[in-house]
C-alpha atoms as a PDB file:
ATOM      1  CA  UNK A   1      25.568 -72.473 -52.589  1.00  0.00           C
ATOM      2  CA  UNK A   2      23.065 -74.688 -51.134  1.00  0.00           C
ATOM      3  CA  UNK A   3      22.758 -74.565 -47.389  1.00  0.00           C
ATOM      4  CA  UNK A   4      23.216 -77.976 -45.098  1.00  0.00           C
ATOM      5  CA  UNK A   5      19.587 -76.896 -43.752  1.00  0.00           C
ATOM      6  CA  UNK A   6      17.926 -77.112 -47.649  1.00  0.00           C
ATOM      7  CA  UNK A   7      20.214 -80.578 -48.006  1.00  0.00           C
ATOM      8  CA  UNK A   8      19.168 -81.834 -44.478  1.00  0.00           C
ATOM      9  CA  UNK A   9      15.754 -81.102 -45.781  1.00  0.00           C
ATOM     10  CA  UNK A  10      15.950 -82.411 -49.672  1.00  0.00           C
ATOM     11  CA  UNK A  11      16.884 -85.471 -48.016  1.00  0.00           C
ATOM     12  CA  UNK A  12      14.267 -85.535 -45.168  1.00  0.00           C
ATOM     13  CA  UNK A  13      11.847 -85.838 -47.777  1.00  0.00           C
ATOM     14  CA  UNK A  14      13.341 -88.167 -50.198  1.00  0.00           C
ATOM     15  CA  UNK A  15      13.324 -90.200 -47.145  1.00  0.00           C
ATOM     16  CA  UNK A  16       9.394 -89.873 -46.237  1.00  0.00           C
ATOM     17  CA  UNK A  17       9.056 -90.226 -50.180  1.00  0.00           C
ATOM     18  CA  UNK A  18      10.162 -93.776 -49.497  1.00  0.00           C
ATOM     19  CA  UNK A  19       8.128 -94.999 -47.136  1.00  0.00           C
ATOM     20  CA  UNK A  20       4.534 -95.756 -46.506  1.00  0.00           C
ATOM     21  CA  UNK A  21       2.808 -93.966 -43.805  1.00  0.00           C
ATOM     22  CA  UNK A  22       4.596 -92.162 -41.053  1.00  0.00           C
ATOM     23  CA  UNK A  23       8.149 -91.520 -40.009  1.00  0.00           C
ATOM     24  CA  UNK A  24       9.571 -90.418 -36.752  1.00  0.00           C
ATOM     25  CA  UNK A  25      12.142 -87.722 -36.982  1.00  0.00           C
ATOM     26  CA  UNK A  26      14.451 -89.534 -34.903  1.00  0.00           C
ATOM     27  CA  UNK A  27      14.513 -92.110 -37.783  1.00  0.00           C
ATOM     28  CA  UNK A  28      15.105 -89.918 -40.297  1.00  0.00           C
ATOM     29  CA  UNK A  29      17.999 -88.204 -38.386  1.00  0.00           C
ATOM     30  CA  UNK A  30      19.617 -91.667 -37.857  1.00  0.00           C
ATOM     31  CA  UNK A  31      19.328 -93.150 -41.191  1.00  0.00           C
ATOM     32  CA  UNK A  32      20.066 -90.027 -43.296  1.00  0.00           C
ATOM     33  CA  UNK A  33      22.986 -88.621 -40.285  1.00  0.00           C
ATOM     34  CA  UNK A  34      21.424 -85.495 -39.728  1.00  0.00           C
ATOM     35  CA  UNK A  35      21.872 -83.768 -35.978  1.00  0.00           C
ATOM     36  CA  UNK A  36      17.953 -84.263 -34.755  1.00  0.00           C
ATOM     37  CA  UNK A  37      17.563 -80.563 -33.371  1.00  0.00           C
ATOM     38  CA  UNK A  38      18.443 -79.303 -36.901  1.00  0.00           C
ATOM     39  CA  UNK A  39      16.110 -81.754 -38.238  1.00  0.00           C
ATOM     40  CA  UNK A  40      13.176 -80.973 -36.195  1.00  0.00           C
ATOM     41  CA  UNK A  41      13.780 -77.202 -37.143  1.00  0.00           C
ATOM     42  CA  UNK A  42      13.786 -78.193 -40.320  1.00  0.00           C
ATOM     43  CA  UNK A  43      10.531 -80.636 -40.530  1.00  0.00           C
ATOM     44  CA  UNK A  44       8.691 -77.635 -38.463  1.00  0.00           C
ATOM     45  CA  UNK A  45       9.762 -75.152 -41.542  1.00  0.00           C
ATOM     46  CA  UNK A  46       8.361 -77.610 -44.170  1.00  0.00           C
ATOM     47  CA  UNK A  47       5.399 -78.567 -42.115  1.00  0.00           C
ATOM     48  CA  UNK A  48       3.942 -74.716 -41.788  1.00  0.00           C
ATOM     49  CA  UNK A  49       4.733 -74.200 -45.284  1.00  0.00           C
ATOM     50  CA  UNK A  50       2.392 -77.226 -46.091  1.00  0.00           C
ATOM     51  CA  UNK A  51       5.270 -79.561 -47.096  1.00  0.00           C
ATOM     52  CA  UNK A  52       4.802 -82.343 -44.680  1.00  0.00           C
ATOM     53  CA  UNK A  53       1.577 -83.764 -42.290  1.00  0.00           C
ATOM     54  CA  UNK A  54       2.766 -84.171 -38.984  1.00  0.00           C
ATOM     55  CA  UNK A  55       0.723 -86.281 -36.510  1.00  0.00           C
ATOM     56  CA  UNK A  56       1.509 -86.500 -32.915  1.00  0.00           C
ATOM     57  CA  UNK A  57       1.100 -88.974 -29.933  1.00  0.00           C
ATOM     58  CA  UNK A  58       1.456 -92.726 -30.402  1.00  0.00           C
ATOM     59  CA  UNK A  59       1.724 -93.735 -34.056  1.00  0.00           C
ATOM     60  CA  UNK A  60       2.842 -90.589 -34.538  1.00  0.00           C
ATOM     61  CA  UNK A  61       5.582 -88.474 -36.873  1.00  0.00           C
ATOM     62  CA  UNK A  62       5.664 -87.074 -40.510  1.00  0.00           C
ATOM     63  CA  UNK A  63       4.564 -87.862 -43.364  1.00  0.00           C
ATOM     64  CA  UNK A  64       4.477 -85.766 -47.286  1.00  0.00           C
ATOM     65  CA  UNK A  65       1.121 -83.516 -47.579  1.00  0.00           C
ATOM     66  CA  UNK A  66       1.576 -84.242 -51.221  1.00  0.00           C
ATOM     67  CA  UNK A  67       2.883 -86.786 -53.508  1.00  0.00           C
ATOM     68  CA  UNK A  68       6.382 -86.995 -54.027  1.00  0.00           C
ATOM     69  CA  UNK A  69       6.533 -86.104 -57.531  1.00  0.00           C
ATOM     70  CA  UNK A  70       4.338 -82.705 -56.702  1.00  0.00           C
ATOM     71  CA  UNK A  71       7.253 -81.161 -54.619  1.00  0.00           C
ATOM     72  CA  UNK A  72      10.107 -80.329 -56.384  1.00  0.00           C
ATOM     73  CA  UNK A  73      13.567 -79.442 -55.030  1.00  0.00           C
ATOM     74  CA  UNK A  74      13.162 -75.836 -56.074  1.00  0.00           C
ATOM     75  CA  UNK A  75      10.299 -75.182 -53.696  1.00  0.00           C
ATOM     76  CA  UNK A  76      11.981 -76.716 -51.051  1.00  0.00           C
ATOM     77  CA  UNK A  77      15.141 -74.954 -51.482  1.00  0.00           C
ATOM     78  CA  UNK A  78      13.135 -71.434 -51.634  1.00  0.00           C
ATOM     79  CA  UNK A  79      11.635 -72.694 -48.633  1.00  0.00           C
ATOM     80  CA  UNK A  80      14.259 -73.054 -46.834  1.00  0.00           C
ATOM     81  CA  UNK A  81      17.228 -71.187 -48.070  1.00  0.00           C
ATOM     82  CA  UNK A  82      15.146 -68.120 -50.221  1.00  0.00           C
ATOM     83  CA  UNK A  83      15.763 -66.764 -53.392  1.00  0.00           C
ATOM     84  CA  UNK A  84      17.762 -68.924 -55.849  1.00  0.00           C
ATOM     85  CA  UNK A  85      19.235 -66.038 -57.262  1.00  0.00           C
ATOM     86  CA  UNK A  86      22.882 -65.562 -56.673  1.00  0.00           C
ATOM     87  CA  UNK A  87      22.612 -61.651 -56.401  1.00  0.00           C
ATOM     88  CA  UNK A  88      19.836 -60.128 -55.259  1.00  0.00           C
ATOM     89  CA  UNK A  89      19.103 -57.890 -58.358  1.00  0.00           C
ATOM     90  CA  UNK A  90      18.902 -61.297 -60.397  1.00  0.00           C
ATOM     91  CA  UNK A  91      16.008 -62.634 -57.937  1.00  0.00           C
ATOM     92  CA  UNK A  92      12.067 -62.624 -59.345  1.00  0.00           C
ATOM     93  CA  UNK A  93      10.860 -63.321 -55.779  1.00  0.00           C
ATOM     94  CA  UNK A  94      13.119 -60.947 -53.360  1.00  0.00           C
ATOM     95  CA  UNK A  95      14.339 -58.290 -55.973  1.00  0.00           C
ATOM     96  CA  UNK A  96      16.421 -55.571 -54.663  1.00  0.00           C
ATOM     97  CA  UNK A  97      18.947 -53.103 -57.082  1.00  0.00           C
ATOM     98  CA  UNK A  98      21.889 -52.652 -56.125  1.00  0.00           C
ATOM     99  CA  UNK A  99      22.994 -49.284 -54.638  1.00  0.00           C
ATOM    100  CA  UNK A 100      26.075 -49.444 -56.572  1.00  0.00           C
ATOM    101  CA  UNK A 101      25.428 -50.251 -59.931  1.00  0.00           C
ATOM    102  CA  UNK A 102      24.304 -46.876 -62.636  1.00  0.00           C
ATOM    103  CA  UNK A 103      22.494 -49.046 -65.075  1.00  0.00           C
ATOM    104  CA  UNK A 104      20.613 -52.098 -64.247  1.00  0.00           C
ATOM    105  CA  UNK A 105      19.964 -52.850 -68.644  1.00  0.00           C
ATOM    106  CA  UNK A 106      23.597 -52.223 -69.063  1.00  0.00           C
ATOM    107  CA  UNK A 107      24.851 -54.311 -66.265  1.00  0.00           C
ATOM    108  CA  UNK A 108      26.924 -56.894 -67.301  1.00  0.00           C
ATOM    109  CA  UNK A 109      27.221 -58.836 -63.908  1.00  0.00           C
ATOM    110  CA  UNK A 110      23.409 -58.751 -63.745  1.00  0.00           C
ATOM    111  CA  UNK A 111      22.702 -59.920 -66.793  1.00  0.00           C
ATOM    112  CA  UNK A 112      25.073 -63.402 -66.378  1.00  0.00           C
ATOM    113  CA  UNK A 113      23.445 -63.827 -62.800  1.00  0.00           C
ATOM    114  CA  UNK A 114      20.013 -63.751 -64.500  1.00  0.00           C
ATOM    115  CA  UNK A 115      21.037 -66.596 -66.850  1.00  0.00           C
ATOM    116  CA  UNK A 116      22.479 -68.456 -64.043  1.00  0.00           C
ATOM    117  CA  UNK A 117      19.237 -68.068 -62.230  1.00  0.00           C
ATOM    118  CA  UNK A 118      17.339 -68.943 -65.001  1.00  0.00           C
ATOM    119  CA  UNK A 119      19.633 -72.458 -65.276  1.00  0.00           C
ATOM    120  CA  UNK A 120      19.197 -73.422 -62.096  1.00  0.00           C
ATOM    121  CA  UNK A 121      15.731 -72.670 -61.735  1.00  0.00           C
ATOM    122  CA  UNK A 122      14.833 -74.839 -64.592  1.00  0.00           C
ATOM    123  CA  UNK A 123      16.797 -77.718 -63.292  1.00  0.00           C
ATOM    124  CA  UNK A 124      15.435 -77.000 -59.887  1.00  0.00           C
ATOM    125  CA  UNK A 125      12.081 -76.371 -60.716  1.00  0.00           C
ATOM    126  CA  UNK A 126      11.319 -79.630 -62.700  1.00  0.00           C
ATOM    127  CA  UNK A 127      13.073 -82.173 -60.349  1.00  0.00           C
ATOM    128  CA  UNK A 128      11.024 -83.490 -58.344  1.00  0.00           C
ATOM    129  CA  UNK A 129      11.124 -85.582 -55.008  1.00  0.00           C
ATOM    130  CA  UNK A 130      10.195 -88.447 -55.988  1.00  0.00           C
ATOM    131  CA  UNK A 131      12.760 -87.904 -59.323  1.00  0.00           C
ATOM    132  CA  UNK A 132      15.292 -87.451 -56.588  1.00  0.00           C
ATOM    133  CA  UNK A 133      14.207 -90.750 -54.987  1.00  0.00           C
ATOM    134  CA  UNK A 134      14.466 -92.719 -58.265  1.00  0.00           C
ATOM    135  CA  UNK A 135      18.072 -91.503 -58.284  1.00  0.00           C
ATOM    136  CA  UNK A 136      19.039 -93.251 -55.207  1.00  0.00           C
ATOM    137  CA  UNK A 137      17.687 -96.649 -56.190  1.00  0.00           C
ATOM    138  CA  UNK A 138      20.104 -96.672 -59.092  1.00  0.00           C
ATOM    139  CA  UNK A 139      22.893 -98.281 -56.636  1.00  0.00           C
ATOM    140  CA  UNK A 140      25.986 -97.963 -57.731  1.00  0.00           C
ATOM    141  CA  UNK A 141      25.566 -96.445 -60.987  1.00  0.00           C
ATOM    142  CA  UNK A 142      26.818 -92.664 -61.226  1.00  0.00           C
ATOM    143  CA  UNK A 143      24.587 -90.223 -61.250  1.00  0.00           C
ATOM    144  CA  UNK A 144      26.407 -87.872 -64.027  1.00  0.00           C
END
């Protein structure tokens, strides 16, 4: 399940991926109703891992380190949240067996956790910001 702080975040960025230049955080709390302390937690996570530019003093705020469509929503959500894995024996970037289980191969429950894993990593993976972005300019037109 996705956490509020890799939502908070996903939208953070389609924000900046809107808008020229800089943007306070206080702005992007307000417009996208996120509590500000959470946000700046947030914007300092993405900004060490190279995410977002952040320039103090007058003039100041954040701003992408990258185009839009060279983030996707899978890198922020590992970012943020970790694996994408459901269980942690199904995960290519924080592996761990489980103590419990006599087989890995012959694991059933393994096995349909590594296809969901693979699913949502492909979706993930190739969505970009700036896809995400395009999505809200469709108005009122459903997404699915």
């Amino acid at each position: 399940m996705l956490s509020n702080k890799a939502k908070y975040g996903l939208k953070a960025l389609i924000h900046l991926a809107g808008h020229e230049g800089v943007s306070l955080a206080a702005t992007i709390a307000e417009d996208n109703t996120i509590p500000r302390k959470f946000l700046d937690a947030i914007l300092l996570e993405l900004t060490k891992a190279g995410i977002l530019a952040s320039k103090k003093g007058k003039g100041g705020g954040y701003q992408l380190a990258r185009p839009a469509d060279a983030i996707t929503a899978g890198q922020i959500i590992r970012i943020l949240d970790g694996p994408l894995a459901p269980i942690a024996c199904a995960s290519r970037t924080a592996y761990r067996p489980c103590a419990d289980c006599p087989d890995e191969n012959a694991c059933a429950v393994r096995d349909i956790m590594l296809d969901v894993r693979d699913s949502i990593a492909l979706i993930l993976d190739r969505t970009s910001i700036a896809a995400m972005r395009a999505r809200t300019q469709r108005g009122d037109t459903p997404l699915r």
